[in-house]
Protein backbone atom coordinates (compact mmCIF):
# COMPACT_ATOMS: atom_id res chain seq x y z
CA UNK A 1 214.34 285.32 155.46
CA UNK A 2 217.17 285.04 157.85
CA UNK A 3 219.82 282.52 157.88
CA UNK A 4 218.26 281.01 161.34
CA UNK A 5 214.99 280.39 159.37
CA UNK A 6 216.71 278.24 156.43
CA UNK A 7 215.77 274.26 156.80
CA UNK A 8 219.07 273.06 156.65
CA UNK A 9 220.77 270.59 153.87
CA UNK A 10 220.90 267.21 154.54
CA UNK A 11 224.01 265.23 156.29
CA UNK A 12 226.36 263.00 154.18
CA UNK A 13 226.66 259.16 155.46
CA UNK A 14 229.21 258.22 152.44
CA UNK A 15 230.46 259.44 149.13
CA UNK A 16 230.85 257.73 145.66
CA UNK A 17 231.76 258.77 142.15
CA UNK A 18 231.76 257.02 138.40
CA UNK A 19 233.82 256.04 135.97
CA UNK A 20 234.50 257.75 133.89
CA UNK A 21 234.19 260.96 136.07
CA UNK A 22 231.86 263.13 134.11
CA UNK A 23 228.68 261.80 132.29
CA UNK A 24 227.42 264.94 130.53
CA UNK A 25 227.02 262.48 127.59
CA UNK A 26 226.67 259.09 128.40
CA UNK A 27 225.33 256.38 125.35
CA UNK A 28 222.20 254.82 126.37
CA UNK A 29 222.87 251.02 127.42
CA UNK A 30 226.78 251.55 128.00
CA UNK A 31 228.30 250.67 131.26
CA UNK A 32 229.31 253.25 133.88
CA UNK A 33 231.02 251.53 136.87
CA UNK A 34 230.18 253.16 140.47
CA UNK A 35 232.82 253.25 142.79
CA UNK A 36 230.98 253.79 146.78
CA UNK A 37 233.00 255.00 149.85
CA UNK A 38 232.05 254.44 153.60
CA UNK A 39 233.88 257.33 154.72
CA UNK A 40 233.46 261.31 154.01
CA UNK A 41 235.97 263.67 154.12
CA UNK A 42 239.65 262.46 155.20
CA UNK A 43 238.40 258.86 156.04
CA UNK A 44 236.15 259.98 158.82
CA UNK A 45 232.96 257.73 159.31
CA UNK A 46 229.83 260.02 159.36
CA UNK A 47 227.21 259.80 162.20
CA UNK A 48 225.45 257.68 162.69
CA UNK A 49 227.89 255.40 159.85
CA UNK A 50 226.25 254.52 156.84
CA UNK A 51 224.38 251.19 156.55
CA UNK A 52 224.23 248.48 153.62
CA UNK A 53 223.23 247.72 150.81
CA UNK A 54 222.77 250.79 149.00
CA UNK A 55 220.64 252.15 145.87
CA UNK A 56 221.58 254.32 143.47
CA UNK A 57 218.84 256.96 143.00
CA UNK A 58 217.78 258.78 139.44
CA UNK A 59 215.63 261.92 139.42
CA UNK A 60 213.75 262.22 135.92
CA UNK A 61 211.31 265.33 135.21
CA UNK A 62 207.47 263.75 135.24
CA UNK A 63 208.67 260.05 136.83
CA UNK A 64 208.81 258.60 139.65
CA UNK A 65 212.55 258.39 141.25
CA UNK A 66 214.31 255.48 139.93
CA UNK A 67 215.92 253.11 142.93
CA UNK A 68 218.20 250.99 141.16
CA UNK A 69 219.72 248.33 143.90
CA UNK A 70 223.51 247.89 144.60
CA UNK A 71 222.64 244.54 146.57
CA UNK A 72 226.05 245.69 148.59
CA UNK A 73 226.86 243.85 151.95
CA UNK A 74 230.21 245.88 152.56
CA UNK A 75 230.04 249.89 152.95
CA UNK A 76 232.79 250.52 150.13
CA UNK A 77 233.10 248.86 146.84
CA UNK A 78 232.28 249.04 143.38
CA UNK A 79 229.20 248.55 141.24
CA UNK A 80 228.84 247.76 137.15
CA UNK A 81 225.86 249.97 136.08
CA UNK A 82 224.08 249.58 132.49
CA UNK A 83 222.38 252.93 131.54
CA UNK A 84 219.75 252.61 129.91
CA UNK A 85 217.36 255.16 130.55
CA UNK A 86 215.66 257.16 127.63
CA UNK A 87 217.86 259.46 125.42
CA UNK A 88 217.73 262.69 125.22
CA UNK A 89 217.20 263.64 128.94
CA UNK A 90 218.99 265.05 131.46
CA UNK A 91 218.93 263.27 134.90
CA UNK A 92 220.82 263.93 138.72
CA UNK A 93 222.43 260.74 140.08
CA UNK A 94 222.26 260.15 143.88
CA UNK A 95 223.06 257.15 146.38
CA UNK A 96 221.30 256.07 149.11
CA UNK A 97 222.59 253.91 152.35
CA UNK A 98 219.65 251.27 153.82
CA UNK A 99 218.04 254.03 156.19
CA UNK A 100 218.08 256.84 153.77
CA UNK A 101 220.76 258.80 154.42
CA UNK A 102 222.77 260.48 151.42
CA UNK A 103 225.71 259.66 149.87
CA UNK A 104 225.66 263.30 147.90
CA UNK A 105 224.64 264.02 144.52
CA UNK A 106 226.46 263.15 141.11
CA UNK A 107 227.87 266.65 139.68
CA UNK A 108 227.42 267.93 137.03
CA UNK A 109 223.67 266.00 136.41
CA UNK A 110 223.87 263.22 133.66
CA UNK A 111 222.91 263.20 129.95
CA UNK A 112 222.26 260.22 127.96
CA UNK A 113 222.49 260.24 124.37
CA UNK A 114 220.99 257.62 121.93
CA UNK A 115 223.04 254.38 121.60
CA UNK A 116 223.38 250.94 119.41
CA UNK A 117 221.82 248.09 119.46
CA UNK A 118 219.59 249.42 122.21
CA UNK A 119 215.89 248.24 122.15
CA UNK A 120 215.42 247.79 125.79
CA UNK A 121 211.95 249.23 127.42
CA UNK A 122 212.78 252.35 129.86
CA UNK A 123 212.60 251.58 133.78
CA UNK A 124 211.39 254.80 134.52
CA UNK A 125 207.72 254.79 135.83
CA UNK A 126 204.87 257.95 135.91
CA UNK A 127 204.63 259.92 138.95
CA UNK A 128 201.49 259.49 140.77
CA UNK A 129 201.16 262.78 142.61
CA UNK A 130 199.56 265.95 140.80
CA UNK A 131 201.90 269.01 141.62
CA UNK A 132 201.65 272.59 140.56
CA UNK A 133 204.90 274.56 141.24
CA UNK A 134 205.28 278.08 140.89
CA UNK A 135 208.61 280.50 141.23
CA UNK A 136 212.03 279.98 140.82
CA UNK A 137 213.83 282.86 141.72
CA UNK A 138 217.38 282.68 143.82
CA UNK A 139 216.24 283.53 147.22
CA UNK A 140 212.68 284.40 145.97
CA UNK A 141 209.36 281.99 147.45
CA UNK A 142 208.80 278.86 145.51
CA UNK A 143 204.60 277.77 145.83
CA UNK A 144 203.97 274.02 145.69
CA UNK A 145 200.45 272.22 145.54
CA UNK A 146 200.02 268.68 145.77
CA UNK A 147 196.09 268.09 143.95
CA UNK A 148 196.20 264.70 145.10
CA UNK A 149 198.16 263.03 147.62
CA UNK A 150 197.83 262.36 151.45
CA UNK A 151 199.31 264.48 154.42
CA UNK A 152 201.87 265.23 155.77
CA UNK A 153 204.25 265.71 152.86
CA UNK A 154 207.84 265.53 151.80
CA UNK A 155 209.51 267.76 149.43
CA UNK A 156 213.76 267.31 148.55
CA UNK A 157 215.46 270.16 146.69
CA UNK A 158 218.23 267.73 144.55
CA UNK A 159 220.82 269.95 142.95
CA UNK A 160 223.53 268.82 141.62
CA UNK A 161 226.11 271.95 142.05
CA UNK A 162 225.44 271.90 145.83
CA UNK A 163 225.77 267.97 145.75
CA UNK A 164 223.31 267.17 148.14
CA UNK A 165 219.69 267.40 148.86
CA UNK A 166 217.62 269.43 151.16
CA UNK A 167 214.49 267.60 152.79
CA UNK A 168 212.04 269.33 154.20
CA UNK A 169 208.54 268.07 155.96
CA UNK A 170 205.33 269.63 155.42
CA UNK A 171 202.05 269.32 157.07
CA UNK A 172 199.49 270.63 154.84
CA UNK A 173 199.39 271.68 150.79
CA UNK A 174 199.84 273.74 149.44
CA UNK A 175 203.08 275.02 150.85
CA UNK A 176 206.34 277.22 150.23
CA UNK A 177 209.59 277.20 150.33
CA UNK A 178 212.68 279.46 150.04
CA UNK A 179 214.92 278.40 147.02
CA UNK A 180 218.47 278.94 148.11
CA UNK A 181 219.88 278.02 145.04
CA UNK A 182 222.14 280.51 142.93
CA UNK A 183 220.86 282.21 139.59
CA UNK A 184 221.70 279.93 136.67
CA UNK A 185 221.92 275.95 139.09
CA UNK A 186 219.99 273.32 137.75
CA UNK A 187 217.67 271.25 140.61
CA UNK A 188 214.65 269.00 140.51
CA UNK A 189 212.31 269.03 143.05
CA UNK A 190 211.13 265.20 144.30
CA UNK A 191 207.79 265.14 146.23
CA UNK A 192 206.66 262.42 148.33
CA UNK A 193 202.98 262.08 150.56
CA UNK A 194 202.45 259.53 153.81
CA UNK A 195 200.75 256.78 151.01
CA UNK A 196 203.85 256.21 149.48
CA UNK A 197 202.95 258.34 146.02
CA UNK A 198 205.60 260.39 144.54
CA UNK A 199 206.78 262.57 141.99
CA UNK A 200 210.12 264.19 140.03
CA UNK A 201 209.60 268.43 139.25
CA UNK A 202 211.59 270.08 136.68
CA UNK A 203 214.36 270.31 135.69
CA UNK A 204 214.10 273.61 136.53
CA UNK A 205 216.73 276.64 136.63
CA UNK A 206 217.24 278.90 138.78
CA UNK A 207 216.13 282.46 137.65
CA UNK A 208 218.08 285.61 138.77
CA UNK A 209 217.06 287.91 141.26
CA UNK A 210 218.58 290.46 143.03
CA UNK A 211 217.78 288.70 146.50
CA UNK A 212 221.07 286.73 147.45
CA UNK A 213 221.56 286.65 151.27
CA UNK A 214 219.96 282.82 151.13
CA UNK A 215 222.94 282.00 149.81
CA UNK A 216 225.25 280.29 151.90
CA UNK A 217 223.41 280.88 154.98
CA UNK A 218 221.62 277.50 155.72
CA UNK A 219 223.49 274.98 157.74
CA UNK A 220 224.24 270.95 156.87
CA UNK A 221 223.20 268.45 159.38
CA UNK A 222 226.07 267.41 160.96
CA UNK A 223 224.79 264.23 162.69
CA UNK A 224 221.22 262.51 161.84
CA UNK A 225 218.21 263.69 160.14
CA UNK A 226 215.73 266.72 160.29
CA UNK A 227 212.64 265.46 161.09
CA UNK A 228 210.80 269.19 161.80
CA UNK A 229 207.51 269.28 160.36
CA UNK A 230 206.12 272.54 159.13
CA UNK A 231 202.55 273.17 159.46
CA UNK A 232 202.40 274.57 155.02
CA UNK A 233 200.46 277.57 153.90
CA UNK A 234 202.03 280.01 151.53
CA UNK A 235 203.86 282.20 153.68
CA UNK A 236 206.99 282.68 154.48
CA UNK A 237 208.24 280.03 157.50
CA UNK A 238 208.81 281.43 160.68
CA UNK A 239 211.91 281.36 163.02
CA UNK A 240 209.58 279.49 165.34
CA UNK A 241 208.75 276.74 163.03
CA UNK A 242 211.76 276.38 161.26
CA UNK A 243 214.07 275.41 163.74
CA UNK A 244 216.23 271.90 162.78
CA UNK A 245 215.77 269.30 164.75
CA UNK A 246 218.25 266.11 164.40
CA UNK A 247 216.06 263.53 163.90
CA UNK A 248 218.90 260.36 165.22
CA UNK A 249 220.38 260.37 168.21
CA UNK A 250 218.53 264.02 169.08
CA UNK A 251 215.10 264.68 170.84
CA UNK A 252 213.50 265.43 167.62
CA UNK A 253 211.09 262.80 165.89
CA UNK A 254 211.96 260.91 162.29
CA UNK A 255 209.51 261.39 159.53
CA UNK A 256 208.54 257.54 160.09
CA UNK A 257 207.51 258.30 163.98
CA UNK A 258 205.51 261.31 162.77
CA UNK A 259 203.79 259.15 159.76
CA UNK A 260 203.11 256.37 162.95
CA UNK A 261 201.68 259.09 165.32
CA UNK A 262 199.26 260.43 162.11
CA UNK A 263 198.06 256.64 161.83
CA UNK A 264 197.70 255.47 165.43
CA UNK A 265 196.33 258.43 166.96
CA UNK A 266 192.97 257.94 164.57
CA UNK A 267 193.33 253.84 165.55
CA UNK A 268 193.38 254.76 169.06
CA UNK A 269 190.28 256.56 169.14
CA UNK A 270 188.23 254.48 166.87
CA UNK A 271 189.35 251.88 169.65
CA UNK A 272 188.37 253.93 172.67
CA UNK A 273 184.95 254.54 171.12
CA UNK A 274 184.46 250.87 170.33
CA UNK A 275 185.15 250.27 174.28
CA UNK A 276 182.73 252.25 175.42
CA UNK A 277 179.75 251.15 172.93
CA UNK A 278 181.11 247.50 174.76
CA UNK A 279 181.06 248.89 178.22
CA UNK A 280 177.56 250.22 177.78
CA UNK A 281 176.33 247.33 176.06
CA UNK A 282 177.29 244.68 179.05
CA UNK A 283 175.94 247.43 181.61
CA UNK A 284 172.66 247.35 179.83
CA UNK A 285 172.37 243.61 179.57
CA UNK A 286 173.08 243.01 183.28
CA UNK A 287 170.78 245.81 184.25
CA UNK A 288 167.61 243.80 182.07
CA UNK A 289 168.72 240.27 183.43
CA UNK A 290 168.60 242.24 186.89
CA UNK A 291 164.72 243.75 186.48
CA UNK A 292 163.99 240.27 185.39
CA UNK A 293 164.83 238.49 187.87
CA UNK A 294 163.18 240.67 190.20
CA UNK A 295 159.69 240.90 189.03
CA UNK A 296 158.20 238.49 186.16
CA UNK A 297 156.37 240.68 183.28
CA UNK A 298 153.69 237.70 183.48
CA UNK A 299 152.33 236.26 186.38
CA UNK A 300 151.20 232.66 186.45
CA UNK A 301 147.71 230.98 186.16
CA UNK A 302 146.59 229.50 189.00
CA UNK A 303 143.73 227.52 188.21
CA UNK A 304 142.18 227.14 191.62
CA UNK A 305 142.39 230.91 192.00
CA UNK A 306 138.68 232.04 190.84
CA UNK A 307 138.41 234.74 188.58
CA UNK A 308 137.27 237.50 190.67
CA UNK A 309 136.68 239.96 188.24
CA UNK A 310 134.74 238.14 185.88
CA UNK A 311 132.74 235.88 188.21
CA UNK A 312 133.28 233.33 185.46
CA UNK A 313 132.66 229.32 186.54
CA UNK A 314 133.77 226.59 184.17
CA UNK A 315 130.73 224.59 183.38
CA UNK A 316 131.46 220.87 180.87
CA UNK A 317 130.37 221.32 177.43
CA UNK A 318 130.45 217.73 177.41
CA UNK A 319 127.40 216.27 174.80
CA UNK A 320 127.29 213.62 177.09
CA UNK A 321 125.90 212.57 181.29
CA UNK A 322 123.21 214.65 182.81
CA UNK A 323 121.41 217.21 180.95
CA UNK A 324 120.28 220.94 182.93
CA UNK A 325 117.08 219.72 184.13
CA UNK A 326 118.27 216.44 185.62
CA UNK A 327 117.63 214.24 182.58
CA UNK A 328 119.83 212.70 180.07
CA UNK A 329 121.22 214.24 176.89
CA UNK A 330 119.87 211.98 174.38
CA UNK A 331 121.77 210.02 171.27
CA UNK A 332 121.59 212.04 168.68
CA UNK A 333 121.38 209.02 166.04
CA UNK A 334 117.84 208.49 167.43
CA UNK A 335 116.71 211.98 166.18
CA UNK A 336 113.45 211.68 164.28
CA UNK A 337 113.15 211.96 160.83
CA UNK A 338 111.07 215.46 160.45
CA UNK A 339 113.57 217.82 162.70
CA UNK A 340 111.27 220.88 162.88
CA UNK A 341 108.64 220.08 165.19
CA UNK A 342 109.31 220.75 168.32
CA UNK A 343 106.77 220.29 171.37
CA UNK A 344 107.11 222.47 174.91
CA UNK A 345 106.60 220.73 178.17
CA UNK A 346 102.64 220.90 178.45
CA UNK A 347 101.57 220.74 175.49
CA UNK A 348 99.43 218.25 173.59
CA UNK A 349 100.56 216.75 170.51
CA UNK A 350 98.94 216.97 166.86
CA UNK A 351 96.57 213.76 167.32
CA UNK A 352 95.08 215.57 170.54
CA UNK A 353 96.51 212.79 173.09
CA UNK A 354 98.55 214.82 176.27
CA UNK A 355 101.83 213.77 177.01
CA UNK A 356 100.63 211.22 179.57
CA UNK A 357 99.27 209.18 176.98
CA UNK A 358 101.88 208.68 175.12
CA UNK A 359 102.77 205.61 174.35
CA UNK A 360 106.48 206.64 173.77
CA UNK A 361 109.24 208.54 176.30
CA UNK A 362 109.48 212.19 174.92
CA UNK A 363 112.64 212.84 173.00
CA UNK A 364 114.06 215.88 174.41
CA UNK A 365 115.97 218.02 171.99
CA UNK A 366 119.23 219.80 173.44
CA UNK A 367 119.98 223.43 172.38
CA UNK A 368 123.44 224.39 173.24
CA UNK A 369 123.94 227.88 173.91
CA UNK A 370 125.69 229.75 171.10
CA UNK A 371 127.45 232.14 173.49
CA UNK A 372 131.17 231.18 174.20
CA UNK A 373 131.15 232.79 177.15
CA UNK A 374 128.62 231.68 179.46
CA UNK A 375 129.15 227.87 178.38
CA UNK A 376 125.73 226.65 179.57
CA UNK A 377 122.84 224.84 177.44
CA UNK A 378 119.89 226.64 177.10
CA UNK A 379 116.36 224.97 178.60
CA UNK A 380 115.86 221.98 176.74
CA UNK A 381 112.01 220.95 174.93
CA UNK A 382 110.13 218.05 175.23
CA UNK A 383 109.92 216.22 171.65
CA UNK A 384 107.43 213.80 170.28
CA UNK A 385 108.05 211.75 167.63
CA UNK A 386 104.16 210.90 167.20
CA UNK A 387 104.00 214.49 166.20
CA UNK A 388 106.47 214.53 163.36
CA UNK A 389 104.87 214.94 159.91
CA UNK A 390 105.91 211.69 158.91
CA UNK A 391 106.10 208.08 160.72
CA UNK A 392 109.29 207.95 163.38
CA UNK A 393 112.29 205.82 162.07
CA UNK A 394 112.30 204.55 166.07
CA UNK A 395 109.42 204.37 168.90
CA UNK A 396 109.97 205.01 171.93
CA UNK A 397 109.26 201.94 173.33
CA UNK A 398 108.59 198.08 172.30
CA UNK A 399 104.66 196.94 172.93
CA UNK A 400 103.97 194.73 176.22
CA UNK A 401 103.18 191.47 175.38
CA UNK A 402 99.30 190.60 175.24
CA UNK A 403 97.92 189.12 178.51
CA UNK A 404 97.70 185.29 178.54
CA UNK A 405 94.43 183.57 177.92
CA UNK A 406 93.96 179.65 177.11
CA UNK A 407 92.66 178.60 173.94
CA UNK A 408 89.04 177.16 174.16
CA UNK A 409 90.40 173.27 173.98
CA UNK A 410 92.04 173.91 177.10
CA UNK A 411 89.26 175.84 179.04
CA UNK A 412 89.09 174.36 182.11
């Protein structure tokens, strides 16, 4: 890979150091005081300047990275640190301005040894991404897989012997990177995926090889941040693809924007659909109120309209007023007892006497027809209670009076 291809290391905002100088054995829970500087170099002020407070930052093998707060409100200044991570390990010590730019890395990397009087819990938490990492040759192609995080992806080579970081942006996992680190350099490698999840490799070495024109070839970031995001796989990055692109002050994007655009653009669309469903939604409403108005999907009854198809003719079904052959429906209370005789117009009655001779009106019976439809009573039959089985609990009609005749004293 050519020097033009090499992501390049990361710019430095501000510089601090420790007392005492070198922790290659630091006692877990003593104090190391941090002295922080707002100026790099000869007391020139990096661009853009760096921005308070800051954090110190602690990369541990299998943890998350530590942020430990400075709560600063000037750039420069000093800062009383208790150590009291676990014993035994060996850790790289960075700072961090408000916006994440660098203030270098802590060389050599810190080891803490066991202490007194030092029962205190350890602030280091477990990373929560699941990386595989494979190859760690000087120059040679170093394979990383995250099993379990969310795109894009952000990986930082931290060694301490360079003393400063390399970030570099990924799209996609697995990907790979080119380890310009010399044979024998210790570095961690600290993953981090859009969700906020995040992880500390190593601490790894770097393995000889007899590839070494990496070395030295990839540029620092003189002003801003790199922001280029590379699309992954396992291949070697192209020229194309690899190109730096400031990130402040430049045309290129910061990893926040491109995190924003991987959110919104999603949003946006789930939006756009939801208009539409809306849009079509009112169209069809106005369209049905439209037809509705138009033409009714019932039309009215009008009752003096005959029905025409049917020939149908309302007759009353009242039990009551005239009866179909001009006579009156008669009260049904006056019924006689024996209900199944009934006599037809014209003909004589059990005792032989015609219907003339009766002394009686004929009770007429009413049949109503039993079909729904045609409404009508059927013909109606002359009834005689004289020809009942038994005696009639009503005659027809009282007896005329007997004529008047004197009694024989008054014969005249």
């Amino acid at each position: 890979m050519s020097a033009s291809t090499l992501p390049p290391w990361d710019s430095i905002a501000f510089t601090f150091g420790t007392e005492p100088a070198v922790l290659t054995s630091v006692q877990r829970c003593s104090n190391v005081t941090v002295d922080y500087y707002g100026t790099i170099g000869t007391n020139q002020i990096a661009n853009p300047p760096p921005t308070a407070p800051y954090n110190i930052v602690v990369y541990a093998g299998g943890s998350q990275p530590l942020l430990i707060p400075v709560n600063n409100k000037a750039t420069s200044g000093q800062y009383r640190w208790r150590v009291d991570l676990p014993a035994g390990q060996t850790y790289a010590v960075s700072m961090m301005d408000a916006r994440g730019y660098s203030g270098g890395i802590l060389a050599p990397n810190m080891r803490v040894i066991a202490g007194t009087n030092c029962n205190v819990a350890s602030p280091l938490k477990p990373a929560t991404l699941d990386v595989a990492v494979s190859g760690n040759s000087q120059c040679g192609q170093t394979i990383v897989s995250v099993n379990n995080g969310t795109a894009p992806y952000t990986i930082q080579i931290v060694s301490a012997n360079n003393g400063q970081q390399k970030t570099i942006h990924f799209a996609t996992s697995p990907f790979a990177i080119t380890l310009d680190v010399s044979a024998g350099v210790e570095y961690f490698l600290s993953l981090s995926d859009s969700a906020g999840h995040s992880s500390v490799e190593g601490l790894y070495v770097a393995a000889a090889s007899s590839e070494n024109g990496c070395l030295g070839a990839a540029a620092t970031v003189s002003s801003g941040m790199v922001s280029t995001l590379y699309p992954g796989g396992t291949s070697a990055l192209s020229t194309a693809t690899a190109s730096a692109v400031p990130g402040s002050g430049s045309n290129g994007l910061a990893s926040g924007a491109i995190i924003g655009i991987a959110v919104a653009v999603p949003l946006v669309a789930i939006v756009l659909v939801l208009l539409g469903l809306w849009f079509c939604y009112k169209r069809n409403r106005r369209q049905r109120k439209r037809n509705a108005a138009e033409k009714p999907d019932i039309d009215p009854y009008d009752p003096a309209e005959p029905d025409v198809q049917g020939g149908y003719t309302p007759v009353p079904t009242s039990y009551f007023g005239s009866g179909p052959n001009g006579g009156s429906y008669q009260d049904l209370s006056q019924r006689p007892a024996d209900r199944h005789t009934v006599i037809s117009e014209g003909a004589t009655s059990s005792s032989g006497a015609g219907a003339s001779s009766m002394g009686v009106s004929e009770k007429r019976r009413n049949l109503l027809n039993p079909d729904s439809h045609g409404l009508g009573p059927i013909a109606s039959e002359p009834f005689s209670p004289s020809d009942a089985g038994g005696q009639a609990s009503h005659s027809g009609m009282p007896p005329l009076p007997p004529a008047y005749s004197p009694s024989p004293g008054h014969a005249s």
